[in-house]
Protein backbone atom coordinates (compact mmCIF):
# COMPACT_ATOMS: atom_id res chain seq x y z
CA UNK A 1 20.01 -35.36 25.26
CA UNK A 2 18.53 -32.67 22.94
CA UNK A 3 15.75 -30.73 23.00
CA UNK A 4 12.73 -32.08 20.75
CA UNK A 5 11.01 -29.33 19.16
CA UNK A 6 7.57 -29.41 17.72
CA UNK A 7 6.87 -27.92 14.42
CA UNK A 8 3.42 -26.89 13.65
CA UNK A 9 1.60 -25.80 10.22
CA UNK A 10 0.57 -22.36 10.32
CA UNK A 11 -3.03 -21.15 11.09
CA UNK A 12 -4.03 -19.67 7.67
CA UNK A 13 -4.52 -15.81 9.24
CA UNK A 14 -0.80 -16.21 10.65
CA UNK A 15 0.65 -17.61 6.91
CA UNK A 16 -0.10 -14.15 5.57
CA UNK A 17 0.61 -11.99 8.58
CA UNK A 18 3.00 -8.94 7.19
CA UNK A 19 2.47 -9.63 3.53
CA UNK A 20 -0.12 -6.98 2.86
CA UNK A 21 -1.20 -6.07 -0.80
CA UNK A 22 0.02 -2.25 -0.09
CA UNK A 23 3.60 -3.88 0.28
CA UNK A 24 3.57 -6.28 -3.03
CA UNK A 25 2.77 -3.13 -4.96
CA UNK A 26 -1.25 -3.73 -5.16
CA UNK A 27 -2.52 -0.27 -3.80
CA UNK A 28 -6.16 0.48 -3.94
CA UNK A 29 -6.11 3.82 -5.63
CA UNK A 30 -8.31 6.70 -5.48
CA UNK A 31 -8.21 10.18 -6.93
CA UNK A 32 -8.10 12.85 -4.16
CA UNK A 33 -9.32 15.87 -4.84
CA UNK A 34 -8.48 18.43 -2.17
CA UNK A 35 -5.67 19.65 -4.93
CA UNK A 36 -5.74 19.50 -8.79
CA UNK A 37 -3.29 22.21 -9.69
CA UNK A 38 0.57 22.09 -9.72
CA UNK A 39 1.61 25.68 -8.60
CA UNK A 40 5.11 25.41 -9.16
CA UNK A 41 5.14 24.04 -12.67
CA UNK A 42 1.37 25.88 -13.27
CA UNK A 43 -0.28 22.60 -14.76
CA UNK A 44 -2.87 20.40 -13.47
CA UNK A 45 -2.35 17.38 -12.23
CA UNK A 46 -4.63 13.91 -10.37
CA UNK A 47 -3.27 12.84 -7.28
CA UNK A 48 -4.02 9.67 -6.01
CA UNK A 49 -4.12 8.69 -2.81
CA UNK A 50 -4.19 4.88 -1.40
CA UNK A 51 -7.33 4.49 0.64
CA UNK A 52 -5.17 1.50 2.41
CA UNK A 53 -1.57 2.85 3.55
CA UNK A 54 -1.72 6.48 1.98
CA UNK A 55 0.76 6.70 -0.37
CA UNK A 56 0.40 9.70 -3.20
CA UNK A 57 1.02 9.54 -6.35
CA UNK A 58 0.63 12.13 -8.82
CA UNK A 59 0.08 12.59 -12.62
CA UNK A 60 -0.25 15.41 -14.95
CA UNK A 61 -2.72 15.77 -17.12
């Protein structure tokens, strides 16, 4: 005979469980200011800095 195996709906924390916002592309910037000039190229520049995962991202002014 065959096994019978019992399917369950998931809880609603489990549904979403490694589908964060950082990894759809919705990061919750903010400007860090610890650097705001671009030494090599001699410009300024913001970075930003995800408060969530980390990620930098930079733009020149």
């Amino acid at each position: 005979m065959a096994d019978i195996l019992k399917f369950r709906k998931k809880k609603p924390g489990l549904k979403s469980k490694g589908k964060t916002l950082c990894a759809n592309n919705h990061h919750k910037w903010k400007i860090d200011n610890a650097r705001q000039f671009d030494v090599t190229s001699g410009k300024l520049i913001t970075l930003y800095r995800c408060e969530r995962c980390g990620v930098q991202k930079t733009r020149l002014l």
